[in-house]
PDB file of N, CA and C in Angstrom:
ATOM      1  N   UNK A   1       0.044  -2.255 -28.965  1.00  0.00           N
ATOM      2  CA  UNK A   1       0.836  -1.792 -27.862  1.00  0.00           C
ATOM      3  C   UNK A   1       2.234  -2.376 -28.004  1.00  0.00           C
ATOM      4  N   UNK A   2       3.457  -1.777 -27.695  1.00  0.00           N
ATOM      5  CA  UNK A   2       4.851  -1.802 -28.360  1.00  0.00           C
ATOM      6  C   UNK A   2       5.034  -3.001 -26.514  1.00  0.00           C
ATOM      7  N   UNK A   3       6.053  -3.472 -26.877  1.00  0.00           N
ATOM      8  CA  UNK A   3       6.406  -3.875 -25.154  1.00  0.00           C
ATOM      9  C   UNK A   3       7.826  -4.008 -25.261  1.00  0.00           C
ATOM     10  N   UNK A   4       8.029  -3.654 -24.442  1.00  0.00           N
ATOM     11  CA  UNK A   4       9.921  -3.077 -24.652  1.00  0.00           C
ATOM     12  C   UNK A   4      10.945  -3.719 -23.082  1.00  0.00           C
ATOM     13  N   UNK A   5      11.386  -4.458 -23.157  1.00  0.00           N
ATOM     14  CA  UNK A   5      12.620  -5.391 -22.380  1.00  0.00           C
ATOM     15  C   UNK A   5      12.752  -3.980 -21.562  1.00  0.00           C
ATOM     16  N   UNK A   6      12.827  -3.960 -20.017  1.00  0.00           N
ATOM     17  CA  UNK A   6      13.147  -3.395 -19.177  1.00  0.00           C
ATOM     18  C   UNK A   6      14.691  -3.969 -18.590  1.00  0.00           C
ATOM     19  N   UNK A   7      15.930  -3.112 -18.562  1.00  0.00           N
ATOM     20  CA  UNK A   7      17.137  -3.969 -18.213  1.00  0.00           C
ATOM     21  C   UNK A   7      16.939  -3.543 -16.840  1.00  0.00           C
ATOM     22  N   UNK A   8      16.820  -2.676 -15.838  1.00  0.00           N
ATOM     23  CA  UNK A   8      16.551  -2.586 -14.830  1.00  0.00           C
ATOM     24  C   UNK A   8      15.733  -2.702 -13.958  1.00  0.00           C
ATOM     25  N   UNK A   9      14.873  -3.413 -14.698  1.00  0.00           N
ATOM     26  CA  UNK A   9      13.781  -4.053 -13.860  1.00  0.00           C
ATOM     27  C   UNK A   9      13.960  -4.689 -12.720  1.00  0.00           C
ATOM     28  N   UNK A  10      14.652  -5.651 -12.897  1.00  0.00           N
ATOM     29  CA  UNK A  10      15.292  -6.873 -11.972  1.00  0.00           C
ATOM     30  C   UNK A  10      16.070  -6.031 -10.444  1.00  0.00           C
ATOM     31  N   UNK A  11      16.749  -5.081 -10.938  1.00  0.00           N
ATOM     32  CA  UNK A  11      17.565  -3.994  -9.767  1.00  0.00           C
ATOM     33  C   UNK A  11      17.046  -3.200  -8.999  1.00  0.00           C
ATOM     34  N   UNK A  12      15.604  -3.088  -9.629  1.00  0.00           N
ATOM     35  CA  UNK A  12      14.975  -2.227  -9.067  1.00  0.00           C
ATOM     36  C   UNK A  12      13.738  -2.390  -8.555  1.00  0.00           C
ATOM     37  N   UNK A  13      12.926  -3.964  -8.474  1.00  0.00           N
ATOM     38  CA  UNK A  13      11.832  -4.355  -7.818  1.00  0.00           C
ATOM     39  C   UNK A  13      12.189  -6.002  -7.501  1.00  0.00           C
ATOM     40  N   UNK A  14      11.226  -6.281  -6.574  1.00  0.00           N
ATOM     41  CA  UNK A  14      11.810  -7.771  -5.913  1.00  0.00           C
ATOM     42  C   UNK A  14      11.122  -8.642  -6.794  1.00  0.00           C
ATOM     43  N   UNK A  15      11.641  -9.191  -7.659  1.00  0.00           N
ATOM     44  CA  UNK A  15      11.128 -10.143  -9.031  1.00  0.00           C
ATOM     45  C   UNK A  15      10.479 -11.509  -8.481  1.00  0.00           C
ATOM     46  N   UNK A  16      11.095 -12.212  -7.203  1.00  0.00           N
ATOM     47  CA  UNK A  16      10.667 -13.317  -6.543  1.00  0.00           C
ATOM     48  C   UNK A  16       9.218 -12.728  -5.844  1.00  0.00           C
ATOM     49  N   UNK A  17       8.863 -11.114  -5.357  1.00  0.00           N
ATOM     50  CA  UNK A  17       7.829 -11.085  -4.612  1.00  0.00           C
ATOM     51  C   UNK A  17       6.827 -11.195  -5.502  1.00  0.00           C
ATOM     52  N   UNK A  18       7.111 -10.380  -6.679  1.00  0.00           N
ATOM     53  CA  UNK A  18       6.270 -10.292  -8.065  1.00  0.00           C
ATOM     54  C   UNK A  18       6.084 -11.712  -8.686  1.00  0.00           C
ATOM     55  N   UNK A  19       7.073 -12.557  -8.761  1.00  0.00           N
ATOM     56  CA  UNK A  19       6.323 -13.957  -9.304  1.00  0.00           C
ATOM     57  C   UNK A  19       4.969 -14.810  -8.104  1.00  0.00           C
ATOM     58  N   UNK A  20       5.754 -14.690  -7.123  1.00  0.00           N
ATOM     59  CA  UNK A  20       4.411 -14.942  -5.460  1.00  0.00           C
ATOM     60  C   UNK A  20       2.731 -14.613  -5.820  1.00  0.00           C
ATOM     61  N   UNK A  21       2.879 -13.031  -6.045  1.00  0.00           N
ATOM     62  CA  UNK A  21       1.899 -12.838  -6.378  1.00  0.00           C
ATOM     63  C   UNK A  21       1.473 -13.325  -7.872  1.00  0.00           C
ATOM     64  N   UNK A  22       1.778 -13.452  -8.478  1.00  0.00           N
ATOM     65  CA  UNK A  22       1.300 -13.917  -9.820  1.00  0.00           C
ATOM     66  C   UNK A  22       1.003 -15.547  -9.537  1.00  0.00           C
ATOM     67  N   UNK A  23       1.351 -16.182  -8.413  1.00  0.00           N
ATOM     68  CA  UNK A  23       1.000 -17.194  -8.264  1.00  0.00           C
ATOM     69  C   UNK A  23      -0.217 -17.345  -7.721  1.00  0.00           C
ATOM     70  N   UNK A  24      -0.317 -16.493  -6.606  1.00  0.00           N
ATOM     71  CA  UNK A  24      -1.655 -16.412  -5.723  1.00  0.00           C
ATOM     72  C   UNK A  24      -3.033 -15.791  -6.800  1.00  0.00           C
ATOM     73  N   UNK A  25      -2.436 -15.037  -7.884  1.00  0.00           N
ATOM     74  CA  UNK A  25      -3.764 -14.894  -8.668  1.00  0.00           C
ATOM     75  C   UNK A  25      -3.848 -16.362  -9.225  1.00  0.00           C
ATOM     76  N   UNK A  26      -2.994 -17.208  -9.907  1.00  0.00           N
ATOM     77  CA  UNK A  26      -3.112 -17.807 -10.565  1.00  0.00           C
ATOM     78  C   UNK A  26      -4.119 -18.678  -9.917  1.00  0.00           C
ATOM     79  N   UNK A  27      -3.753 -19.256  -8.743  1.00  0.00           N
ATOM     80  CA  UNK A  27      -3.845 -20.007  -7.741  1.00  0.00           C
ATOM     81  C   UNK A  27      -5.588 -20.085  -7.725  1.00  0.00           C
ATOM     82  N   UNK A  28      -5.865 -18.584  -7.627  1.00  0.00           N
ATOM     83  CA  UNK A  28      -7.676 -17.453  -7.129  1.00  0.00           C
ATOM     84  C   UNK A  28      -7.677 -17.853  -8.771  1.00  0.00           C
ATOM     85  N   UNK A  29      -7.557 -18.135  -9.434  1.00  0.00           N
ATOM     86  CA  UNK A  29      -8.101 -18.135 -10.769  1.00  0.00           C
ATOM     87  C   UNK A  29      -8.568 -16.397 -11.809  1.00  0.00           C
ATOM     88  N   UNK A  30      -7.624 -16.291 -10.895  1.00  0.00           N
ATOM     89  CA  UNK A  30      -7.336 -14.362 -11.387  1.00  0.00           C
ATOM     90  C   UNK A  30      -6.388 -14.185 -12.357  1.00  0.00           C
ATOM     91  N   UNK A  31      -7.227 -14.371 -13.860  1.00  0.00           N
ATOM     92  CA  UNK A  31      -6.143 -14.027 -14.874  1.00  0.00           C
ATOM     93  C   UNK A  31      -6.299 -12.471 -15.677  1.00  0.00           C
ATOM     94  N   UNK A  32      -7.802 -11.714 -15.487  1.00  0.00           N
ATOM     95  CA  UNK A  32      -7.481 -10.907 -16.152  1.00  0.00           C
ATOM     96  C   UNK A  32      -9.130  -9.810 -15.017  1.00  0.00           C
ATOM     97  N   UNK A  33      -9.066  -8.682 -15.244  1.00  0.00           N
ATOM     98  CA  UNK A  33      -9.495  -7.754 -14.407  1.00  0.00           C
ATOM     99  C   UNK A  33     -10.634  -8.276 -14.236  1.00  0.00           C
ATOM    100  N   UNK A  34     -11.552  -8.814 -15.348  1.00  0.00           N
ATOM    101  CA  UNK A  34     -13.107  -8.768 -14.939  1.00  0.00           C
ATOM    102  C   UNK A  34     -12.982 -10.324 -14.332  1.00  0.00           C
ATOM    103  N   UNK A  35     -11.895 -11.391 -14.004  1.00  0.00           N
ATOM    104  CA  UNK A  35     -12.136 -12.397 -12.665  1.00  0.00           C
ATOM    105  C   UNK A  35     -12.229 -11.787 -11.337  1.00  0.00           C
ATOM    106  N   UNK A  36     -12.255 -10.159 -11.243  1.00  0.00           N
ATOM    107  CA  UNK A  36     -12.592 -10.141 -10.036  1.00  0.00           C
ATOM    108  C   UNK A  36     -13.848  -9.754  -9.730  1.00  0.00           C
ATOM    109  N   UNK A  37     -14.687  -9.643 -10.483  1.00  0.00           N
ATOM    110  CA  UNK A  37     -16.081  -9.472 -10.127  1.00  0.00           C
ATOM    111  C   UNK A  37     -16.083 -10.142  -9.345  1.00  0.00           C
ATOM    112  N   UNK A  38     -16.592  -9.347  -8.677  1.00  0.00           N
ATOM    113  CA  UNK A  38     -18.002 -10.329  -7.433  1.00  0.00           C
ATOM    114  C   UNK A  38     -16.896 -10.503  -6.269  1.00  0.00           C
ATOM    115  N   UNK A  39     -15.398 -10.102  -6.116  1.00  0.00           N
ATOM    116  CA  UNK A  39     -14.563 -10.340  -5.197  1.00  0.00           C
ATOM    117  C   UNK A  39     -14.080  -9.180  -4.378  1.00  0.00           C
ATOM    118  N   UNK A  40     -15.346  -8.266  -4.186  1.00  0.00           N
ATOM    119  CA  UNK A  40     -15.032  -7.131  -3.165  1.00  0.00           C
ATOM    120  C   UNK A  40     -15.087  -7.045  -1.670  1.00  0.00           C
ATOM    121  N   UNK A  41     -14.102  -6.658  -1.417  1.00  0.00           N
ATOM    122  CA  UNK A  41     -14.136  -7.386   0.026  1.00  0.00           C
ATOM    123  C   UNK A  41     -13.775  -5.866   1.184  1.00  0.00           C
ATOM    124  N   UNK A  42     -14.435  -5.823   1.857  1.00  0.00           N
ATOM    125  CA  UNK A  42     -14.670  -4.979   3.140  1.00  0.00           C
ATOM    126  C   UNK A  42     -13.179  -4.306   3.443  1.00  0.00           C
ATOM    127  N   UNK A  43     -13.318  -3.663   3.566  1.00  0.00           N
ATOM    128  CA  UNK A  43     -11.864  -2.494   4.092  1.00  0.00           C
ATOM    129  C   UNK A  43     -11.062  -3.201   4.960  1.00  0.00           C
ATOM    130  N   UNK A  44     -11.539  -3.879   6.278  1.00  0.00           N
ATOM    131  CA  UNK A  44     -10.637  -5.372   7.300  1.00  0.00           C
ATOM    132  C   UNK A  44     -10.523  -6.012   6.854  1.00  0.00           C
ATOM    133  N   UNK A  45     -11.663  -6.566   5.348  1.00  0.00           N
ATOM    134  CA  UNK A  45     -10.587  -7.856   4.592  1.00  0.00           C
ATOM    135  C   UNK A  45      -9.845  -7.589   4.310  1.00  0.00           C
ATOM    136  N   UNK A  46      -9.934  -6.896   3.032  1.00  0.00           N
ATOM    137  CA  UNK A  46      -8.533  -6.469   2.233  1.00  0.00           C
ATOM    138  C   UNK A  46      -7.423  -6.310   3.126  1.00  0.00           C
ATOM    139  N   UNK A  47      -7.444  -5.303   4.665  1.00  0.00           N
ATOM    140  CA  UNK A  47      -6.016  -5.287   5.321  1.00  0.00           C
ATOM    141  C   UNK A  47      -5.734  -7.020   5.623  1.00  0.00           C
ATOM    142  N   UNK A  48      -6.486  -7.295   6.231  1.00  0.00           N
ATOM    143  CA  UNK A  48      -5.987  -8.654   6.860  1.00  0.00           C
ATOM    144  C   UNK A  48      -6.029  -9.726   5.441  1.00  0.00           C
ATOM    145  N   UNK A  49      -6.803  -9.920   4.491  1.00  0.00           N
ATOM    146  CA  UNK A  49      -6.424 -10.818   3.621  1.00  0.00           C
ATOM    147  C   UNK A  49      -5.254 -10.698   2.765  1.00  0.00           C
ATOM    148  N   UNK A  50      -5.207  -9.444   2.268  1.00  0.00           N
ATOM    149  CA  UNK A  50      -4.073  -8.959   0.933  1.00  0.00           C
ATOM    150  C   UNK A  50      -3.245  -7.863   1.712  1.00  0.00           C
ATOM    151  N   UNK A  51      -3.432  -7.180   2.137  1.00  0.00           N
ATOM    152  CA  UNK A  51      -2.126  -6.237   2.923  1.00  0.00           C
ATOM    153  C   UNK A  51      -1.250  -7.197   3.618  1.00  0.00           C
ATOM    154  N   UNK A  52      -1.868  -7.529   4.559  1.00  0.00           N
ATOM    155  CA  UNK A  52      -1.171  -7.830   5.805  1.00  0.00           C
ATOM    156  C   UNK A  52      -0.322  -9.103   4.962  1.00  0.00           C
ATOM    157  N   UNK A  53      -0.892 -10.060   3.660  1.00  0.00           N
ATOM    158  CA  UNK A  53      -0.029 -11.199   3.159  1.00  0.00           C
ATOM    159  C   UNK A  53       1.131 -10.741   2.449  1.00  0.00           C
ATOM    160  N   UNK A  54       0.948  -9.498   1.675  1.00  0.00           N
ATOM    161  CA  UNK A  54       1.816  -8.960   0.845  1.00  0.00           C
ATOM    162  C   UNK A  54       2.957  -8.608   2.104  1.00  0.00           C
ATOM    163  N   UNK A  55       2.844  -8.070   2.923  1.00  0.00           N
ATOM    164  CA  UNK A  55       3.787  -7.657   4.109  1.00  0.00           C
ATOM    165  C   UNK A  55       4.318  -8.465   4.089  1.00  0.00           C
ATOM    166  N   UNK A  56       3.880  -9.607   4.875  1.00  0.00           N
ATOM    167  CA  UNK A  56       4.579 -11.170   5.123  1.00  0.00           C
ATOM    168  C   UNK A  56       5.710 -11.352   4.243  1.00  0.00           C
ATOM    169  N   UNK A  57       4.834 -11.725   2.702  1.00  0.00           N
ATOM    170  CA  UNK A  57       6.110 -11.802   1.754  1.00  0.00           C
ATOM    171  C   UNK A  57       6.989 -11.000   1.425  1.00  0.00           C
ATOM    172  N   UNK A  58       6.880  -9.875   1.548  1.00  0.00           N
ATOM    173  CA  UNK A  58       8.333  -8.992   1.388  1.00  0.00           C
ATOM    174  C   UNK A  58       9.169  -8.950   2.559  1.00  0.00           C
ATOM    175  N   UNK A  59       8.490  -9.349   3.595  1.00  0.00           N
ATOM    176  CA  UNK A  59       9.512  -9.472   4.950  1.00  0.00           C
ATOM    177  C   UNK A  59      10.487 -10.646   4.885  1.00  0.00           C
ATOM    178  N   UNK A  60       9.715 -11.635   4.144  1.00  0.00           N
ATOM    179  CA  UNK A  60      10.754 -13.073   4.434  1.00  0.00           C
ATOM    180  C   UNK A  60      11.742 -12.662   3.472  1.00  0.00           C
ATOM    181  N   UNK A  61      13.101 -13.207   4.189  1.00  0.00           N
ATOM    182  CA  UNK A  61      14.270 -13.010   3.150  1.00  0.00           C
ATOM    183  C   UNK A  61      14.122 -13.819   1.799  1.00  0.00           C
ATOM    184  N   UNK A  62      14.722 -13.691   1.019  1.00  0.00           N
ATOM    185  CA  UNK A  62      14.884 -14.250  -0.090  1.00  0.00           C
ATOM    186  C   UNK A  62      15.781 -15.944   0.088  1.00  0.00           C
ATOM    187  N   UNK A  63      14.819 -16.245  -0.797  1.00  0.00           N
ATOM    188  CA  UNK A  63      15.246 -17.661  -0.825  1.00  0.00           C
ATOM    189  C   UNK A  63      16.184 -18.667  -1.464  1.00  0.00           C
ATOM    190  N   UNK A  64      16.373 -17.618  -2.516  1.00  0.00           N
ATOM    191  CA  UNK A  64      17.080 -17.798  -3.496  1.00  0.00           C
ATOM    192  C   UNK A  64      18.650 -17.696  -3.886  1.00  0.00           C
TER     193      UNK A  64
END
């Protein structure tokens, strides 16, 4: 698989929300698809665990 430098990446998605989450997998010990076995979670989890957090973080301003 080729992987090719995106220059507009950065302009065009929030790079600080995207590192957040890469922390919170890290964090869950979520490095690659099959760590999520066994981590299915009910239609009210998912809103209230992972929706509703992802919201949060794109709401707070940037910190940076």
């Amino acid at each position: 698989m080729a992987v090719e430098y995106d220059a507009d990446l950065a302009a065009e998605h929030d790079l600080a929300l995207y590192r957040e989450c890469v922390e919170w997998c890290d964090k869950a010990g979520v490095d690659r698809v099959p760590d999520l076995a066994g981590r299915v979670l009910a239609p009210d989890t998912y809103e209230r665990e992972w929706i509703d957090r992802c919201h949060r973080a794109a709401e707070r301003p940037d910190e940076g």
